[in-house]
Protein backbone atom coordinates (compact mmCIF):
# COMPACT_ATOMS: atom_id res chain seq x y z
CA UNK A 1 3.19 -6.15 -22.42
CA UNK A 2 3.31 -2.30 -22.54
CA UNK A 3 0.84 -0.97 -24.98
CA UNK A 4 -0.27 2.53 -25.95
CA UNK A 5 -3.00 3.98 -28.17
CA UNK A 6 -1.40 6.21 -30.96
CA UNK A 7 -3.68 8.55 -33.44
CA UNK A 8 -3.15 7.24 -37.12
CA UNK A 9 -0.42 10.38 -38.50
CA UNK A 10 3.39 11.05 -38.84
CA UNK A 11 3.88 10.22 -35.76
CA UNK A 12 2.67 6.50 -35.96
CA UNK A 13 5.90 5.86 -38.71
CA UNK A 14 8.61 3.76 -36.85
CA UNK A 15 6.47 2.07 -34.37
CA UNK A 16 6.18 -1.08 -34.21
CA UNK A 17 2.18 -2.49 -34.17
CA UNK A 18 0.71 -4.35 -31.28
CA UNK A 19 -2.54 -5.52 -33.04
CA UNK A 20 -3.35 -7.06 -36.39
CA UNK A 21 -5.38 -4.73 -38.44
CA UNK A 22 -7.55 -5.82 -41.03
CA UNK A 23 -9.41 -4.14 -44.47
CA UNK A 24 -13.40 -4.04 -44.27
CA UNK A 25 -13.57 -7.60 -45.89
CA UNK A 26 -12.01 -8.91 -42.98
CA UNK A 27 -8.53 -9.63 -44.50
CA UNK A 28 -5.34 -9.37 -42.95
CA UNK A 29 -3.86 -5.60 -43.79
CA UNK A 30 -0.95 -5.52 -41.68
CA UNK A 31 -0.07 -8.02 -38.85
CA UNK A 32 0.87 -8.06 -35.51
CA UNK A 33 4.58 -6.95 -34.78
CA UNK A 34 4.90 -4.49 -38.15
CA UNK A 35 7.24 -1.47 -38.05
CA UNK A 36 5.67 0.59 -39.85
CA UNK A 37 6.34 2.70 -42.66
CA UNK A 38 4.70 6.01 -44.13
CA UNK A 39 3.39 4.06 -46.80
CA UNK A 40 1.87 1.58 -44.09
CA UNK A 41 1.00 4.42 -42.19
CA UNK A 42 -1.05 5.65 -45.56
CA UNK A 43 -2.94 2.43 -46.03
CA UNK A 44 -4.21 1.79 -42.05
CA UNK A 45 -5.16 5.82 -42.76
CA UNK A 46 -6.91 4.83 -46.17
CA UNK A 47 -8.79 1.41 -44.22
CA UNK A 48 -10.25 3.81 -41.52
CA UNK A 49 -8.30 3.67 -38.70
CA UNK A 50 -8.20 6.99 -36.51
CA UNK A 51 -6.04 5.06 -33.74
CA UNK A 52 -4.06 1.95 -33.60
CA UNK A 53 -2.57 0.13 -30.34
CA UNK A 54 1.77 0.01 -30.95
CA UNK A 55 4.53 -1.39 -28.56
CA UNK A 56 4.56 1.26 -25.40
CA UNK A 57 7.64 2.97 -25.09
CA UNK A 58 7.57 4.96 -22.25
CA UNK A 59 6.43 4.22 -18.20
CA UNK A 60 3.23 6.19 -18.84
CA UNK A 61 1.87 3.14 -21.09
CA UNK A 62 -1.26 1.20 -20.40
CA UNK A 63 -0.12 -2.35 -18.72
CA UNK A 64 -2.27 -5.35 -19.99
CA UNK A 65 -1.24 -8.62 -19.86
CA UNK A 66 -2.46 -10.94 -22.77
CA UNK A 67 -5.69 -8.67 -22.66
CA UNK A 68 -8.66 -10.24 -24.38
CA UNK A 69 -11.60 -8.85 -26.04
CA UNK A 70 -15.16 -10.54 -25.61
CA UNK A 71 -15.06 -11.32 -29.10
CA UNK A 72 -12.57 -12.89 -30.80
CA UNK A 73 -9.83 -10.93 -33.04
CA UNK A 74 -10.92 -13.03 -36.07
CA UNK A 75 -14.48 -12.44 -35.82
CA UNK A 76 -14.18 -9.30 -35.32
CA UNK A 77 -12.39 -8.79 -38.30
CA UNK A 78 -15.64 -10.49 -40.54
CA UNK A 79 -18.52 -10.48 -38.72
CA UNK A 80 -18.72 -6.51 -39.88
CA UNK A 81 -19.15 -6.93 -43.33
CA UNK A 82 -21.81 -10.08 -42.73
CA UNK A 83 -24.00 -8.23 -40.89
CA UNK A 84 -23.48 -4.93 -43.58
CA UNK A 85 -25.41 -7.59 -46.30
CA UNK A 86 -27.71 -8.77 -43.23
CA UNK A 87 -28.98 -4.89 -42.99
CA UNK A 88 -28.96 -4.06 -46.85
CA UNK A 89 -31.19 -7.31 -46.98
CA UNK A 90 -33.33 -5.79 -44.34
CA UNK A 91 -33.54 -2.75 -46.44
CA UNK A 92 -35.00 -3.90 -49.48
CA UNK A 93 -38.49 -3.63 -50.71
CA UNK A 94 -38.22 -7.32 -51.72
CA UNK A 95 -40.44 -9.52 -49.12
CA UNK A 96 -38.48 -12.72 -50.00
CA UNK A 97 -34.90 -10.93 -49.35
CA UNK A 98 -36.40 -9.22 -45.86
CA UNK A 99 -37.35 -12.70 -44.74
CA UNK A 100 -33.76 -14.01 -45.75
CA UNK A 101 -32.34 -11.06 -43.66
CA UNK A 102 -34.23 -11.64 -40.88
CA UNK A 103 -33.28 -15.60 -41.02
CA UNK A 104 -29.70 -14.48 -40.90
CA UNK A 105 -29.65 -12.20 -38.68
CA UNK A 106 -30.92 -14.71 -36.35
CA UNK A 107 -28.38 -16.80 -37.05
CA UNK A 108 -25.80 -13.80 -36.48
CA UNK A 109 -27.30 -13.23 -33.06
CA UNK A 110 -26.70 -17.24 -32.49
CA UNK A 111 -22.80 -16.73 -33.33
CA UNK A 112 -22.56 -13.35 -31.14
CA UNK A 113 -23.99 -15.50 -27.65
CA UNK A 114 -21.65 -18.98 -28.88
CA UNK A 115 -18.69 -16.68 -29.42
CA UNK A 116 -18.98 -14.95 -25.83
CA UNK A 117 -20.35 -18.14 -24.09
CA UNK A 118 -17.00 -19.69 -25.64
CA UNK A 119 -14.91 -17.03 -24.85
CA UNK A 120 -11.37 -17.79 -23.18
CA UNK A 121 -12.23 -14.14 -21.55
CA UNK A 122 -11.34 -14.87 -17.56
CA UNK A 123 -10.56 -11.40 -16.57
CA UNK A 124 -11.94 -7.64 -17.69
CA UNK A 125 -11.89 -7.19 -21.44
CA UNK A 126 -8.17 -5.16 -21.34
CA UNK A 127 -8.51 -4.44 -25.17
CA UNK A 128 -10.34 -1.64 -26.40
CA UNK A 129 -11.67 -2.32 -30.62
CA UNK A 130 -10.57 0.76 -32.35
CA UNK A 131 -13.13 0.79 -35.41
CA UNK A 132 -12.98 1.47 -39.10
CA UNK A 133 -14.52 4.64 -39.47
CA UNK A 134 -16.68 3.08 -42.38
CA UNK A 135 -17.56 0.30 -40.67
CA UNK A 136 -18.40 1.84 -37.36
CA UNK A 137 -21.93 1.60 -37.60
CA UNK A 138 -22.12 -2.36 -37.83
CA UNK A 139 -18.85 -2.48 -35.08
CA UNK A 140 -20.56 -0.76 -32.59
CA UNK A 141 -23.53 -2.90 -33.10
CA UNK A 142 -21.81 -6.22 -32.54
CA UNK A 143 -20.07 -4.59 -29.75
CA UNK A 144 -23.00 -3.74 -28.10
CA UNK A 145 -24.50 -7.18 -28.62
CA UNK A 146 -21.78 -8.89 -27.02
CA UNK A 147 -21.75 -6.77 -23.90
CA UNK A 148 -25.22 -7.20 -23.59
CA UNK A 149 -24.82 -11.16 -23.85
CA UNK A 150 -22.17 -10.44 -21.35
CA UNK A 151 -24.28 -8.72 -18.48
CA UNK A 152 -27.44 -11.24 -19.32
CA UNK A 153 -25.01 -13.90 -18.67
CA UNK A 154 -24.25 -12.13 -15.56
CA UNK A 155 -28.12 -12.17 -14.74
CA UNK A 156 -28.43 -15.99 -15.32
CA UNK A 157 -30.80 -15.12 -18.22
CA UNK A 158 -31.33 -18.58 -20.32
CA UNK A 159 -29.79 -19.08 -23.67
CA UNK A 160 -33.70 -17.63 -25.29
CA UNK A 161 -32.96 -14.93 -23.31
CA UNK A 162 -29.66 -14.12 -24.44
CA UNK A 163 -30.46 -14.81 -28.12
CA UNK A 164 -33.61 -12.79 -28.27
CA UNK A 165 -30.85 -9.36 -26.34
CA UNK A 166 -28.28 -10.16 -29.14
CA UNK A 167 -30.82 -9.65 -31.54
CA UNK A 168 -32.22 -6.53 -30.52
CA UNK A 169 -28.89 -5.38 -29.27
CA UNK A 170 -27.73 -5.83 -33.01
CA UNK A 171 -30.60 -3.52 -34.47
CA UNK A 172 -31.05 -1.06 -31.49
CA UNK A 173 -29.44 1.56 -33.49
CA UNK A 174 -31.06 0.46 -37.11
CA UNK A 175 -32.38 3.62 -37.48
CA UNK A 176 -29.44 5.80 -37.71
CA UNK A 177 -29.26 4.08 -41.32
CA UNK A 178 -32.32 6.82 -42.36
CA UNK A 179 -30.26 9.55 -41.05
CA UNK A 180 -28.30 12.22 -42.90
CA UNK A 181 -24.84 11.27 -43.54
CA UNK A 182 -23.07 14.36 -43.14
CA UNK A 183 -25.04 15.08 -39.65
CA UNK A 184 -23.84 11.42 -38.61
CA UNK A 185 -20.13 11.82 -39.75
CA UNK A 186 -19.62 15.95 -38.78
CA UNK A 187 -16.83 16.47 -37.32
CA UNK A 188 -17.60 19.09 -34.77
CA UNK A 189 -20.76 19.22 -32.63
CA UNK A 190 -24.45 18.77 -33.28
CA UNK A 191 -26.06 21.97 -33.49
CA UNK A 192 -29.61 21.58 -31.56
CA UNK A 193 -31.55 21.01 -34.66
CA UNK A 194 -28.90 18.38 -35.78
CA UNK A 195 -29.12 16.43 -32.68
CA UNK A 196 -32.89 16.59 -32.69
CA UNK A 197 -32.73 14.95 -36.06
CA UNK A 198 -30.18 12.50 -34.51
CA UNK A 199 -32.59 11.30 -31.86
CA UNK A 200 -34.96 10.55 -34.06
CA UNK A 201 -33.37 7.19 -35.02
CA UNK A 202 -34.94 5.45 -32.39
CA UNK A 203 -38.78 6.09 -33.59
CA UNK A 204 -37.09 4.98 -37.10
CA UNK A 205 -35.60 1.92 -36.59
CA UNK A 206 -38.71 0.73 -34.27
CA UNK A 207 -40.89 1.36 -36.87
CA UNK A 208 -39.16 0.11 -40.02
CA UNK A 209 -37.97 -3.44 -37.78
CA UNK A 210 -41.70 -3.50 -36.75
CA UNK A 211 -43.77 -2.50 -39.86
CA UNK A 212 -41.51 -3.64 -42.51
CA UNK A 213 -39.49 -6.44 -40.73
CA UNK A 214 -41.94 -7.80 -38.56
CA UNK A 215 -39.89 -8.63 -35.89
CA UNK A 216 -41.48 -9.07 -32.73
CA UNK A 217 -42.00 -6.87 -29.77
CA UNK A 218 -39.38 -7.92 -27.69
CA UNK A 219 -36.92 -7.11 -30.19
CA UNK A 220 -38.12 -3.40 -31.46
CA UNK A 221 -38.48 -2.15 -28.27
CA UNK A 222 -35.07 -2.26 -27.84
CA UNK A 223 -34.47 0.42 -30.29
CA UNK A 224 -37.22 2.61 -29.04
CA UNK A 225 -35.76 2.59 -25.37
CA UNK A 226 -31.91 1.98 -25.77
CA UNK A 227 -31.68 5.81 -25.11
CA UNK A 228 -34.66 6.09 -22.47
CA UNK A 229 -32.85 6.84 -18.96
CA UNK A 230 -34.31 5.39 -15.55
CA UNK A 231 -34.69 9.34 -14.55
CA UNK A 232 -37.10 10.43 -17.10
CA UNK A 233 -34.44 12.36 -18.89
CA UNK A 234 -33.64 10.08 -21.83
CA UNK A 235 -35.66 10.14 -25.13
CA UNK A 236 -37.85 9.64 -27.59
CA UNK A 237 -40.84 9.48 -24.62
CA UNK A 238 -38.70 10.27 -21.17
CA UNK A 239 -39.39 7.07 -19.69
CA UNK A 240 -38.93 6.27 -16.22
CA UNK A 241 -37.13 2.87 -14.95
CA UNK A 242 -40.69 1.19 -14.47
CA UNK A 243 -41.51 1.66 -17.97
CA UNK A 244 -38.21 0.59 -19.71
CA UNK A 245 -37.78 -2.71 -20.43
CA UNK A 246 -34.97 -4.15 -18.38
CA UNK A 247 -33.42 -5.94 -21.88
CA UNK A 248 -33.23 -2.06 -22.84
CA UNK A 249 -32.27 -0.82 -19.67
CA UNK A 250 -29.29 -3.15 -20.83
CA UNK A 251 -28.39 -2.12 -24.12
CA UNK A 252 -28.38 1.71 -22.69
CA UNK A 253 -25.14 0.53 -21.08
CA UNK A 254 -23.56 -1.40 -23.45
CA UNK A 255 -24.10 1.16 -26.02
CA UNK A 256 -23.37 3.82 -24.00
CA UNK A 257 -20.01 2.09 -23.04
CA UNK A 258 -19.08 0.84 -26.60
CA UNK A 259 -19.68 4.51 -27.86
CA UNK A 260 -17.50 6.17 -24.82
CA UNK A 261 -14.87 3.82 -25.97
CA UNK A 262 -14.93 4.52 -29.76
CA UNK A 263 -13.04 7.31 -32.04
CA UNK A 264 -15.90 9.46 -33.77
CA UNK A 265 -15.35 11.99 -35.93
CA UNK A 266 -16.83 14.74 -33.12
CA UNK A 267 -14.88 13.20 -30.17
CA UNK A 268 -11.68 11.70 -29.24
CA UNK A 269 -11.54 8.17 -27.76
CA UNK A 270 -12.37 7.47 -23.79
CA UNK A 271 -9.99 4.85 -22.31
CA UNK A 272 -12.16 2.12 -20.66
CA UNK A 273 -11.07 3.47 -17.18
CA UNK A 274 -12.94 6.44 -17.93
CA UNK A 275 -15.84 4.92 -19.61
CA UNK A 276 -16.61 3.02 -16.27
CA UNK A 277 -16.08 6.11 -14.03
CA UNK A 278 -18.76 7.58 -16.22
CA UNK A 279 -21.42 4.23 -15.77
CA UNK A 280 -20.83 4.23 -12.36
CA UNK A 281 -21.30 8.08 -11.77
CA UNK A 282 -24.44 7.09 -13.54
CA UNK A 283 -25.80 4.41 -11.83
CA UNK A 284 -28.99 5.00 -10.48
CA UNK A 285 -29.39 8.56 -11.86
CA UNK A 286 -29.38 7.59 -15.97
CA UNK A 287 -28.63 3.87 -15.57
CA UNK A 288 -30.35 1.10 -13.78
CA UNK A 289 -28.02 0.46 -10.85
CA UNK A 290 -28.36 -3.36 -10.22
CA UNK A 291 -27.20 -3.81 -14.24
CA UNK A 292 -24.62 -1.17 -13.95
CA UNK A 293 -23.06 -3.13 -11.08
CA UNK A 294 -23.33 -6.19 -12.99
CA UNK A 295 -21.60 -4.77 -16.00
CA UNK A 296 -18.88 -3.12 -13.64
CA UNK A 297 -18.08 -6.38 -11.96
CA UNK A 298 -16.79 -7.67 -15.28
CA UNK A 299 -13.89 -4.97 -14.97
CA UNK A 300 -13.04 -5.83 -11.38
């Protein structure tokens, strides 16, 4: 099947879809196969889409036969909105609803490792998952989660250890729910002082999933580190390989890869082509190079 990525506008109107694409409750919107219209094209514009795939057209189109995604087109339609109450629960200043959260959210990290240990995926994941803008935040996260899964499968971790990586995959970036809105959603680059406050997420979300959560070590330090680099040039405390924990060392790529593959409102999508060249250009200067080859050996 020839498939292209097309930027929600005019010039989506009289193609014909080549995904399903679904509201934030996880209902159908418009399914697979639609021509659509401008008043389709208004409504995938008013759910969030900045980019949808459509039939391919021309010999320039990406090539993918029946390309899979890690994580199943159905559950990737809910499991956003779940995990939205799982973090408002989180939130709260009620000790009974914290402890629910937390109950859940283990159970969410249980149906993130079932869903990739059962997935029919047999080749590279040929499918990029062009987010709702609104529900980016929780996307990405299960995103990340399941590529992590993915590489600690790769590792021959045991099912504890892949259930304990979902889990702090899924809250790595739990701090960027303290930030400033309008810094997180600008459309044009972080000034310095912006990104500053940006990077401060990590030291949040480790100490609210610590202090107010109490969720265990293994789990926070995953959003301390996910943005530590094995050369001493990542932050919030430049840590060097030897003192990053190897579950962050891989979250770092899985986030890293999920975010180079994702429209945001300061940058254009990266095809998944691109998003490897980058990882491997990286390996062994930012990322650790023995999970960086494991990660890239799901793509060859």
């Amino acid at each position: 099947m020839s498939l292209e990525i097309v930027e929600v506008s005019s010039e989506l109107v009289g193609k014909r879809l080549a995904q399903k694409l679904f509201n934030s409750k996880g209902s159908l919107l418009l399914g697979y196969g639609t021509e659509v219209s401008t008043f389709h094209n208004g409504r995938i514009l008013e759910a969030g889409y900045r980019s949808v795939y459509v039939e391919g057209d021309d010999v320039q189109s990406v090539i993918l036969d029946e390309p899979e995604h890690v994580i199943s087109e159905k559950l990737r339609a809910k499991l956003p909105e779940e995990l939205k109450l799982i973090f408002n629960q989180l939130l709260s200043n009620n000790k009974v609803s914290i402890s629910d959260g937390k109950m859940k959210l283990n159970k969410f990290a249980d149906c993130v490792v079932s869903a990739v240990e059962q997935s029919r995926l047999t080749e590279a994941p040929g499918l990029l998952d062009l987010k709702r803008q609104q529900d980016y935040a929780y996307q990405h996260a299960i995103n990340v989660a399941a590529y992590s899964v993915l590489i600690g499968q790769r590792m021959r971790y045991h099912r504890m250890k892949l259930f304990d990586l979902a889990v702090g995959a899924l809250v790595s970036d739990r701090g960027m729910l303290f930030l400033d809105r309008d810094v997180l959603n600008k459309p044009g680059e972080l000034s310095e002082q912006e990104y500053e406050e940006v990077k401060k997420h990590t030291l949040l979300g480790f100490q609210h999933l610590g202090r107010k959560c109490f969720l265990k070590g293994l789990i926070t330090i995953m959003a301390v580190q996910h943005h530590e680099r094995i050369d001493g040039t990542g932050y919030p405390n430049g840590l060097e390989i030897d003192k990053i924990h190897e579950y962050s060392r891989i979250v770092a790529i899985a986030d890293v890869f999920d975010a180079y593959t994702s429209d945001r409102p300061y940058r254009r999508l990266h095809t998944i082509k691109e998003a490897l060249e980058h990882i491997r250009a990286e390996s062994g200067k930012k990322f650790d190079p023995d999970i960086a080859d494991h990660f890239l050996a799901v793509f060859e």
